[in-house]
N, C-alpha and C. Protein backbone atom coordinates (compact mmCIF):
# COMPACT_ATOMS: atom_id res chain seq x y z
N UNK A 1 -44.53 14.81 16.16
CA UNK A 1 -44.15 15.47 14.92
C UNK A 1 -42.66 15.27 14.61
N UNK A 2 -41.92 15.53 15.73
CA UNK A 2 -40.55 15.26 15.64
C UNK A 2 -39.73 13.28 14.88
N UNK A 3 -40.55 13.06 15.66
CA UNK A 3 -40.49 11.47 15.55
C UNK A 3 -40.81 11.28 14.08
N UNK A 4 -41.94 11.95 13.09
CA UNK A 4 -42.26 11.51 11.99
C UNK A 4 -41.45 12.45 11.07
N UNK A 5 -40.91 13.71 11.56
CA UNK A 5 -40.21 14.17 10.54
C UNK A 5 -38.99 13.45 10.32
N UNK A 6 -38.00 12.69 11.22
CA UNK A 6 -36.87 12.01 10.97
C UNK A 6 -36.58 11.18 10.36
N UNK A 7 -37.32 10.04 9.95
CA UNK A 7 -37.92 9.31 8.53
C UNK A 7 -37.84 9.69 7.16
N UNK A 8 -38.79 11.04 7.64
CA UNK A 8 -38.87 11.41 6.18
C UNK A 8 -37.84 12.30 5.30
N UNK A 9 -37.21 12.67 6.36
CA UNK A 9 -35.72 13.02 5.50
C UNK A 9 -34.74 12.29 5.42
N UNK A 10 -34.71 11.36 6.07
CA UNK A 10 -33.72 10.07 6.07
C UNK A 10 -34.43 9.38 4.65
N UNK A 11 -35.21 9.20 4.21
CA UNK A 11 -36.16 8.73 3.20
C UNK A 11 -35.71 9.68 2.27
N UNK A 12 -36.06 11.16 2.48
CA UNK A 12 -35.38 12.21 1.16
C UNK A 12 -34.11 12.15 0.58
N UNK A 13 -32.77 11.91 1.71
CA UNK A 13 -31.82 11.82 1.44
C UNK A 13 -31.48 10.43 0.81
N UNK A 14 -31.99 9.02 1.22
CA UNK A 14 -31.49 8.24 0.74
C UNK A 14 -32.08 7.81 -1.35
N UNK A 15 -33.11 8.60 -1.48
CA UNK A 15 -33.72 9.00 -2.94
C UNK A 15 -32.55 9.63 -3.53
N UNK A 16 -32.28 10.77 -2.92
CA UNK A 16 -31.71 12.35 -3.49
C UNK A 16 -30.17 11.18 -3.81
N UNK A 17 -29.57 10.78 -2.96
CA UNK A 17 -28.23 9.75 -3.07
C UNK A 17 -27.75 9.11 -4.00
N UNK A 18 -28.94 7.79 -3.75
CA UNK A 18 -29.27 6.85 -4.86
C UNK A 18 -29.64 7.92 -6.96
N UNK A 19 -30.31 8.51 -6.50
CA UNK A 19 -30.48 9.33 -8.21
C UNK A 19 -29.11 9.64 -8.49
N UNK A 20 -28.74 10.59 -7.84
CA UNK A 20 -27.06 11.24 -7.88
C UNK A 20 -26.12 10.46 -8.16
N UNK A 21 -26.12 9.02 -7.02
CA UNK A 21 -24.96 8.30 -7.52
C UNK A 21 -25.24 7.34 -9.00
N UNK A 22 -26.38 6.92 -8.90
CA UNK A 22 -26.84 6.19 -10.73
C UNK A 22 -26.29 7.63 -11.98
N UNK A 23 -26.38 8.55 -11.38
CA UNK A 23 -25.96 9.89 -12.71
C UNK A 23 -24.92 9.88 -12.71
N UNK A 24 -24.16 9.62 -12.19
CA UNK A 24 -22.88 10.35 -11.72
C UNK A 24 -21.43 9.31 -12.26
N UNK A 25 -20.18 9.75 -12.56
CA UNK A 25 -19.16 9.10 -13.41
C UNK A 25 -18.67 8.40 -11.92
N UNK A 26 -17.66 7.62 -12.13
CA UNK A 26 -16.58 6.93 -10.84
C UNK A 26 -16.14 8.00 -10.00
N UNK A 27 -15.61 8.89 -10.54
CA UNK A 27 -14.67 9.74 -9.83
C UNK A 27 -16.30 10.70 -8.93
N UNK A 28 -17.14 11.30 -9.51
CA UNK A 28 -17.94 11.42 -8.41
C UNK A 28 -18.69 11.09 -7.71
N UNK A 29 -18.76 9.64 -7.97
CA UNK A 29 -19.51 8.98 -7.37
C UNK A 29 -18.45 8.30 -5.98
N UNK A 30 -17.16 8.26 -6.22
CA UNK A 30 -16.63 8.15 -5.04
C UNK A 30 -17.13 9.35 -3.96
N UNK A 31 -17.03 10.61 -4.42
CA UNK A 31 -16.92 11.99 -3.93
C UNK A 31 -18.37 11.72 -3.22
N UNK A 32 -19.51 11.27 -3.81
CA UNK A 32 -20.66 11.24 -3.27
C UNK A 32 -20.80 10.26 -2.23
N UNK A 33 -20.42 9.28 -2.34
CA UNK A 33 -20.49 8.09 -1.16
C UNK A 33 -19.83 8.71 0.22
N UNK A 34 -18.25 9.26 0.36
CA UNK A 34 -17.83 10.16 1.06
C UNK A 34 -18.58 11.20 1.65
N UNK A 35 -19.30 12.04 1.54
CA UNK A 35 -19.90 13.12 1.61
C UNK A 35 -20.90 11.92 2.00
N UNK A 36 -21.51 11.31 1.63
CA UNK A 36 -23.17 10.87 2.44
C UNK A 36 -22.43 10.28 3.37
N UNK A 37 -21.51 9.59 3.45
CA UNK A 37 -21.16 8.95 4.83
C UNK A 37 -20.97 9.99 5.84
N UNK A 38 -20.18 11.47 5.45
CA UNK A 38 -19.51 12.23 6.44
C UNK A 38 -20.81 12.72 6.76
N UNK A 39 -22.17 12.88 6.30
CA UNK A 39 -23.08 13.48 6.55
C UNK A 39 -24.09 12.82 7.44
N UNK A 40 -24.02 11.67 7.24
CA UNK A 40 -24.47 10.31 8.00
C UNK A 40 -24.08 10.40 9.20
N UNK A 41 -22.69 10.64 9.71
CA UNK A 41 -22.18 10.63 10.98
C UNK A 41 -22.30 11.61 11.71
N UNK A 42 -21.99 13.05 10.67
CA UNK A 42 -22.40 14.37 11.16
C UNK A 42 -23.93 14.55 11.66
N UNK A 43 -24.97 14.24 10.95
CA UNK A 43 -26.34 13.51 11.35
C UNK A 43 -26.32 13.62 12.83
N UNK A 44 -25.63 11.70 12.67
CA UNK A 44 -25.94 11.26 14.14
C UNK A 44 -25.54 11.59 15.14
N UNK A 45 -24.48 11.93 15.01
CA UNK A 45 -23.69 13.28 16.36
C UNK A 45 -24.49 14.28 16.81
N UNK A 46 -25.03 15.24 15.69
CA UNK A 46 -25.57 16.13 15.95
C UNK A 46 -27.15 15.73 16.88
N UNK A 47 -27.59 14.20 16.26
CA UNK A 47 -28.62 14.29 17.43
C UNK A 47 -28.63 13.27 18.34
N UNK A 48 -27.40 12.61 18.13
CA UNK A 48 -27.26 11.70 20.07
C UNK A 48 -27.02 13.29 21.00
N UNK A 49 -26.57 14.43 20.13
CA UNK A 49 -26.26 15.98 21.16
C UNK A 49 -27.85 16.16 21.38
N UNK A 50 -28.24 16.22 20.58
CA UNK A 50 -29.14 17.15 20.74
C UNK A 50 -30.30 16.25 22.02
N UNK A 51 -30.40 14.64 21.81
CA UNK A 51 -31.15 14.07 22.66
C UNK A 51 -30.27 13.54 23.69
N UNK A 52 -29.14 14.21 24.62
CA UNK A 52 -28.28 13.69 25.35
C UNK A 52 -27.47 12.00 25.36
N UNK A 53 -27.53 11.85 24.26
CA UNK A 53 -27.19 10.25 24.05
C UNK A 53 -25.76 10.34 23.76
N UNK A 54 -25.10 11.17 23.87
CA UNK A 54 -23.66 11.43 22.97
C UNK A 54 -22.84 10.30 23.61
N UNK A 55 -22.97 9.84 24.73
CA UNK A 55 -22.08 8.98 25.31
C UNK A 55 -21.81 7.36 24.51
N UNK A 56 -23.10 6.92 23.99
CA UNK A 56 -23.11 6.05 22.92
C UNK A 56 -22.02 6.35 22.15
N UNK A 57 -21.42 7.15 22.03
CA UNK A 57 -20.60 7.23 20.49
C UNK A 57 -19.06 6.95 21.26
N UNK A 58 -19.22 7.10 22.53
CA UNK A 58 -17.62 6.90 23.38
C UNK A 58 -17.67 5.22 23.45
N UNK A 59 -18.75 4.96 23.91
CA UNK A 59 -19.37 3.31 23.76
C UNK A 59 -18.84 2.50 22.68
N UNK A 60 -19.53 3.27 21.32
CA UNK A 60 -19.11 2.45 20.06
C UNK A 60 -17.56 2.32 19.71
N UNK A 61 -17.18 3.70 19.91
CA UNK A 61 -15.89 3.60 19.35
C UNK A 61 -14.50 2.48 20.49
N UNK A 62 -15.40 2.28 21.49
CA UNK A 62 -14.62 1.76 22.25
C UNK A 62 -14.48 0.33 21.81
N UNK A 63 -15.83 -0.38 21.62
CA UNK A 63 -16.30 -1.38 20.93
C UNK A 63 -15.47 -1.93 19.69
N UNK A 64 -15.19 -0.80 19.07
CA UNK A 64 -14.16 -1.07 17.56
C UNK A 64 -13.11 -1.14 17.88
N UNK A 65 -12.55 -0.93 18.72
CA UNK A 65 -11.02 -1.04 19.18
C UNK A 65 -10.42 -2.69 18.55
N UNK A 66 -11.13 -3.56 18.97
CA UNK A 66 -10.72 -4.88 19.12
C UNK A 66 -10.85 -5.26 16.83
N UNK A 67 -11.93 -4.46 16.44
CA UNK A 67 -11.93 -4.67 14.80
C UNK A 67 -10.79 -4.28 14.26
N UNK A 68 -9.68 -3.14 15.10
CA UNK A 68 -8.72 -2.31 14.76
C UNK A 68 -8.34 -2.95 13.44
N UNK A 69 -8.20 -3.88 12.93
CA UNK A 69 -6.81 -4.57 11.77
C UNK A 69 -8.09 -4.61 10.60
N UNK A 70 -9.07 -4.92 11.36
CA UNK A 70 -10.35 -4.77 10.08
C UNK A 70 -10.68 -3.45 9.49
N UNK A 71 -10.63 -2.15 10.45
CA UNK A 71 -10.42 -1.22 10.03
C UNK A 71 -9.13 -0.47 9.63
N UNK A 72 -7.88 -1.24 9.46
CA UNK A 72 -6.96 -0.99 8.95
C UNK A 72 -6.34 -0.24 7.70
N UNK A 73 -7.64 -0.30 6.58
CA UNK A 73 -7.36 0.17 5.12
C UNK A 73 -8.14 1.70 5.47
N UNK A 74 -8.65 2.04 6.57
CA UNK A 74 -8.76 3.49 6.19
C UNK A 74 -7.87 4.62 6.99
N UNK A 75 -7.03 3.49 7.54
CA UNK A 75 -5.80 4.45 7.89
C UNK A 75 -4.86 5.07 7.50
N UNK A 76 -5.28 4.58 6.03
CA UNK A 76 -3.86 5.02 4.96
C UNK A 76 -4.54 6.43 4.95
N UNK A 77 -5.32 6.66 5.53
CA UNK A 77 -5.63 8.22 5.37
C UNK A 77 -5.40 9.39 5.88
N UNK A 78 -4.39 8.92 7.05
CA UNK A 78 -3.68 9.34 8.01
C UNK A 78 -2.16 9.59 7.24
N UNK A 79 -1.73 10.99 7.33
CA UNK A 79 -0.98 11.33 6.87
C UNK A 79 0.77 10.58 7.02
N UNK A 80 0.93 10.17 8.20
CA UNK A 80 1.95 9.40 8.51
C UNK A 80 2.38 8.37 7.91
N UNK A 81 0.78 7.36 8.30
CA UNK A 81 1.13 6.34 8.09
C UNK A 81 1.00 6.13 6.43
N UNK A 82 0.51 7.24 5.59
CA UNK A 82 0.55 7.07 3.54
C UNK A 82 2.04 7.13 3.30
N UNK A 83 2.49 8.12 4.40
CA UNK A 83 4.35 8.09 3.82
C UNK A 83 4.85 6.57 4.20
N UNK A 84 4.83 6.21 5.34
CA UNK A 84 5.43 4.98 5.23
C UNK A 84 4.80 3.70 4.22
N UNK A 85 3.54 3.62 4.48
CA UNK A 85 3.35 2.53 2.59
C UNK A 85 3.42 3.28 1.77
N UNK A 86 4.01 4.23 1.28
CA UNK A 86 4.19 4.43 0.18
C UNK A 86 5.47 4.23 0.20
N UNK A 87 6.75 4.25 0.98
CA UNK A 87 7.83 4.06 1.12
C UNK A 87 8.34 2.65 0.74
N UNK A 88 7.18 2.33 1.67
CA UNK A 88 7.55 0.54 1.55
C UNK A 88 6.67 -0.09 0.14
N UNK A 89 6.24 0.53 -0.72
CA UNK A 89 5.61 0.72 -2.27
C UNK A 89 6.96 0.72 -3.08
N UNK A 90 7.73 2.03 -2.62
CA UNK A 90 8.36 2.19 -3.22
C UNK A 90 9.99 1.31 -3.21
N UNK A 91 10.09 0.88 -2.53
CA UNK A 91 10.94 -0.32 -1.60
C UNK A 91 10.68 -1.74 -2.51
N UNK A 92 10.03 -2.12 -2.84
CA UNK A 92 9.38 -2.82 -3.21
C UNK A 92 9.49 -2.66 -5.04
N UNK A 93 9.24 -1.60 -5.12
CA UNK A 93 9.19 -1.71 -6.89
C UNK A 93 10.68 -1.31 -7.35
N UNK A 94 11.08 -1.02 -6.58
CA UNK A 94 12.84 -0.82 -6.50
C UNK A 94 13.29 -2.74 -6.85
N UNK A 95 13.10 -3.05 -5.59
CA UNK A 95 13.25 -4.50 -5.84
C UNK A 95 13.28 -5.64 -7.03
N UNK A 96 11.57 -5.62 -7.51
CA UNK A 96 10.95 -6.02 -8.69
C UNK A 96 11.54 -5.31 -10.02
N UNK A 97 12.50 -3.84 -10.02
CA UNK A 97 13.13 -3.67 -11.13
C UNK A 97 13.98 -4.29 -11.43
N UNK A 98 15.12 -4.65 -9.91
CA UNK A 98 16.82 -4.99 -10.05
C UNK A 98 16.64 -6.40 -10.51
N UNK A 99 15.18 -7.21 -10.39
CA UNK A 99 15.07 -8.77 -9.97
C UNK A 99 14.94 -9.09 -11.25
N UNK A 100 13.96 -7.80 -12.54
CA UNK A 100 13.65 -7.68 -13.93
C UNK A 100 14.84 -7.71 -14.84
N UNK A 101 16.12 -7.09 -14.53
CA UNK A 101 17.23 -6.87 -15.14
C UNK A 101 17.44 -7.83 -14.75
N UNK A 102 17.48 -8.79 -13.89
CA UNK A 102 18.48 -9.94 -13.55
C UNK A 102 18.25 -11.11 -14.13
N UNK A 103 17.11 -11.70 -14.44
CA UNK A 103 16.32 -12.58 -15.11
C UNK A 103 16.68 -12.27 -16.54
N UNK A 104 16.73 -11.04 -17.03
CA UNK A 104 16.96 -10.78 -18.53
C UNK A 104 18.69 -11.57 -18.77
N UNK A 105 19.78 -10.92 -17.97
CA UNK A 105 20.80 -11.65 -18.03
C UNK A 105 21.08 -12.81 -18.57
N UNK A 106 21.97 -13.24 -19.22
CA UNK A 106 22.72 -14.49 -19.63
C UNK A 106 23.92 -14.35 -19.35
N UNK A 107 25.01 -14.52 -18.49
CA UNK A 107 26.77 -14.58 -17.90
C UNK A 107 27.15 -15.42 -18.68
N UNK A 108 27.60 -14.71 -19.70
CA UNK A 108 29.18 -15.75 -20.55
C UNK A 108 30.20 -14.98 -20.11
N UNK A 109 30.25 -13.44 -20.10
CA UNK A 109 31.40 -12.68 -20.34
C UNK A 109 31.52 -12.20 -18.84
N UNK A 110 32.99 -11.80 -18.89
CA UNK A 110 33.13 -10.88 -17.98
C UNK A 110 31.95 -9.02 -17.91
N UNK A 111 31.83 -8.81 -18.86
CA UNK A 111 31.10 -7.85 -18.83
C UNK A 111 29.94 -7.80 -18.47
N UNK A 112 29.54 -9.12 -18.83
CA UNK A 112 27.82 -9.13 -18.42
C UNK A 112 28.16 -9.52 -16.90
N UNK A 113 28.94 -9.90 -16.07
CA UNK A 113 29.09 -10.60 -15.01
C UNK A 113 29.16 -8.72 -14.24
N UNK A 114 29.22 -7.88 -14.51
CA UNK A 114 30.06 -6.46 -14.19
C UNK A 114 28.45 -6.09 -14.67
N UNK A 115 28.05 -6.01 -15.46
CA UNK A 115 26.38 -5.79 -15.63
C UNK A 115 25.55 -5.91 -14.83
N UNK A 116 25.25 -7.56 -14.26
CA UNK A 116 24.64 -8.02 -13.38
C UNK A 116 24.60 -7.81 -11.71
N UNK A 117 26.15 -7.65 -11.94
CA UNK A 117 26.22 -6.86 -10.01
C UNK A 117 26.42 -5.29 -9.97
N UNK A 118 26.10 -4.78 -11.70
CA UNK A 118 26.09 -2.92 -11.21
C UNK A 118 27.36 -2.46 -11.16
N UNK A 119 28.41 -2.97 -11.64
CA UNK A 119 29.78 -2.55 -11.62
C UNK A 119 30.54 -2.03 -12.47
N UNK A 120 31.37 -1.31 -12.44
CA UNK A 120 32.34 -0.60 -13.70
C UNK A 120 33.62 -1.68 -13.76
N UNK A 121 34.11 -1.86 -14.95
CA UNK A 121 35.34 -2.32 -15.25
C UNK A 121 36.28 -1.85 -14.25
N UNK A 122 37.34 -2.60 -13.82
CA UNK A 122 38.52 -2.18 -12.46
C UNK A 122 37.76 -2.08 -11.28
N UNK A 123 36.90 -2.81 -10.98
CA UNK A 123 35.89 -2.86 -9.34
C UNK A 123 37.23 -3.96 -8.99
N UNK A 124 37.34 -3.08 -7.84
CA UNK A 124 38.36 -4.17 -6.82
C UNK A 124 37.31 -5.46 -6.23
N UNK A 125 38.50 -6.45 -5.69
CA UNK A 125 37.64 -7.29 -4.45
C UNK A 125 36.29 -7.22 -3.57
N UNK A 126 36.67 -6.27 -2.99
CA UNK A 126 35.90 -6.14 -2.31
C UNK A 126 34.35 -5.41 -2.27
N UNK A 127 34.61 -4.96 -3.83
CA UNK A 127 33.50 -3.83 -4.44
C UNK A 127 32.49 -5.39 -5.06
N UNK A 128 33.45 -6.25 -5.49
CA UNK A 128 32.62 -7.16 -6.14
C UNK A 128 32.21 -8.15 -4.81
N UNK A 129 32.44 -8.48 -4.02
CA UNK A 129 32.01 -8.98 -2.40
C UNK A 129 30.38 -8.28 -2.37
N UNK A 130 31.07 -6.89 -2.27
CA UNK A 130 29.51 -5.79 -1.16
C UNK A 130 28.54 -5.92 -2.60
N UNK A 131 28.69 -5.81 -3.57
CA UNK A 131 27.59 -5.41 -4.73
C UNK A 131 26.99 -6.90 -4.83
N UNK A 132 27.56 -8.51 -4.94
CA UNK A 132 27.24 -9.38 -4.62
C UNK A 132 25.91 -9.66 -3.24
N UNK A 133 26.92 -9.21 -2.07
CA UNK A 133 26.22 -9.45 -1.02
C UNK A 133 24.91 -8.57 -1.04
N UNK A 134 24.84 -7.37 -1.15
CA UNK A 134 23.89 -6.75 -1.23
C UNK A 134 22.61 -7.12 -2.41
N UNK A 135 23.40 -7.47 -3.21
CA UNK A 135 22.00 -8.26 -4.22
C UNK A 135 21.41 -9.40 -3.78
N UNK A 136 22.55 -10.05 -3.07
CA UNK A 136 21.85 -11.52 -2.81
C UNK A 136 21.23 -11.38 -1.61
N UNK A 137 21.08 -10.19 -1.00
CA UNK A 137 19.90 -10.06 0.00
C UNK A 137 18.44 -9.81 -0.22
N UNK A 138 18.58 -9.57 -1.47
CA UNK A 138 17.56 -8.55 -2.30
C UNK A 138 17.07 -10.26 -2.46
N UNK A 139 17.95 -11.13 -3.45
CA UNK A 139 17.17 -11.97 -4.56
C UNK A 139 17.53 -13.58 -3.82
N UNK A 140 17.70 -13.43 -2.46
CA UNK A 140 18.13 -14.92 -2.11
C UNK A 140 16.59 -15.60 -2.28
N UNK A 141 16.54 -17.01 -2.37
CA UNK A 141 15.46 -17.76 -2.36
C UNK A 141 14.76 -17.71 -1.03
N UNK A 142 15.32 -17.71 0.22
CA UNK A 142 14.79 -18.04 1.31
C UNK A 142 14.42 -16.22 1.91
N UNK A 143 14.16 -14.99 0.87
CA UNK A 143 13.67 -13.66 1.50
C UNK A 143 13.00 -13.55 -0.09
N UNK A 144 11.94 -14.17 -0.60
CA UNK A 144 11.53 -13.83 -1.67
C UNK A 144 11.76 -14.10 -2.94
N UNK A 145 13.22 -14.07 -3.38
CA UNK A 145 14.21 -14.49 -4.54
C UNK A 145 13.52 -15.30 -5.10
N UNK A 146 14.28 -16.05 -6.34
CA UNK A 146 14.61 -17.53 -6.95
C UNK A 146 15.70 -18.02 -7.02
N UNK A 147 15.78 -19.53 -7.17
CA UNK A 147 17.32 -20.14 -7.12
C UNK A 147 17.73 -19.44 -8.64
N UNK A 148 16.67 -19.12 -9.85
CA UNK A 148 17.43 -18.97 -10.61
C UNK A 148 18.46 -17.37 -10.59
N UNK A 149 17.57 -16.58 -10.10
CA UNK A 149 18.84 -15.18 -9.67
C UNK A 149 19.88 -15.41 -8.53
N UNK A 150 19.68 -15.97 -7.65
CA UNK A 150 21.02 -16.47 -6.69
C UNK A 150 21.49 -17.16 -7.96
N UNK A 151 21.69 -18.01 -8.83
CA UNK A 151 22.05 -18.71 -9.18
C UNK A 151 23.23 -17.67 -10.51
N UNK A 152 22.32 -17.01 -11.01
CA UNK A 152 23.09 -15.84 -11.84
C UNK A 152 24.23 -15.00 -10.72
N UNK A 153 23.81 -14.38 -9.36
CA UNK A 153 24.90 -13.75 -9.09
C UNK A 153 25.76 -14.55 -8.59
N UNK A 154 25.58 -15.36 -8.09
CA UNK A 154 26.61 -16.22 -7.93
C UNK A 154 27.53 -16.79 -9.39
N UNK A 155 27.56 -16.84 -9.93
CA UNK A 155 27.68 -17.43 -11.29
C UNK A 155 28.64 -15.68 -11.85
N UNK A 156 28.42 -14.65 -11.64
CA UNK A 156 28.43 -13.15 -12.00
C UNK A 156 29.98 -13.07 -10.42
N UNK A 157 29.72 -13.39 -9.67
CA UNK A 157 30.60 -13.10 -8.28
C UNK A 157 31.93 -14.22 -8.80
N UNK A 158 31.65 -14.97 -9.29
CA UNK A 158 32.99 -16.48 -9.70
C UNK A 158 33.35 -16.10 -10.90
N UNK A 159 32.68 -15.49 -11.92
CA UNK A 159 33.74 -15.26 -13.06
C UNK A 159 34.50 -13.95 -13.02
N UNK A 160 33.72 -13.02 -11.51
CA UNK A 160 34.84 -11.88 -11.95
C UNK A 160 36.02 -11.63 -10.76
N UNK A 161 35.65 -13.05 -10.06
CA UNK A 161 36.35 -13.12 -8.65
C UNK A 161 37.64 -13.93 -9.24
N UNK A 162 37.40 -14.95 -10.58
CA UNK A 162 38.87 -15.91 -10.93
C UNK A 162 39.81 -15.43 -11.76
């Protein structure tokens, strides 16, 4: 009896699922896939317990160890590790702004040259050195860059350096 009832609710649920998720918008149909999975696992836990098999599940998970990098994208779900990509998200679109302003540039003037490295009128030597160097870490060719933005701050570093 036992044996034939487990089928048939595995059979109920995967009906009841399938209807729900065909009804259902994106946003709950994510919510539903979630929930049948957590219920799926909760399931099988509950009866590798119940038929002493629980040790299988120390088995499997041991097994996945080596997929680790394949299961990689559901670690962003781990509170730690969302702050750091999101950091390095944000690292990143920081970047792609300064690289957007720089490309827009054209250096005829001294001003636009004071534009391009982020500077106020009366920047000493050495202000125009560090604001240089620090961009051209950002936009060198050989960490991502193009020759044509090395090519602007450099070009931006010589007219306000002569």
């Amino acid at each position: 009896m036992f044996r034939l009832l487990i089928p048939v609710i595995v059979l109920i649920a995967i009906i009841l699922f399938v209807k729900a998720y065909n009804s259902g918008s994106p946003q709950r149909r994510k919510k539903l896939v979630f929930g049948f999975l957590f219920s799926v696992l909760f399931a099988g836990v509950l009866f590798l317990t119940l038929t002493g098999r629980l040790h299988y599940i120390a088995a499997v998970v041991t097994g996945l160890i080596p997929f680790a990098r394949r299961i990689y994208p559901l670690l962003r779900y781990v509170p730690v590790l969302r702050r750091f990509v999101s950091e390095r998200r944000k690292g990143k679109q920081d970047k792609d702004e300064s690289v957007d302003e720089l490309k827009k540039a054209t250096i005829t003037t001294r001003d636009d040259a004071l534009k391009v490295l982020g500077l106020a009128e009366g920047a000493s030597k050495q202000e125009i050195v560090d604001a240089h160097r620090k961009l051209m870490q950002k936009c060198h060719p050989d960490r991502g860059g193009n020759d044509f933005l090395a090519a602007q701050l450099n070009q931006a570093k010589d007219i306000l350096l002569s």
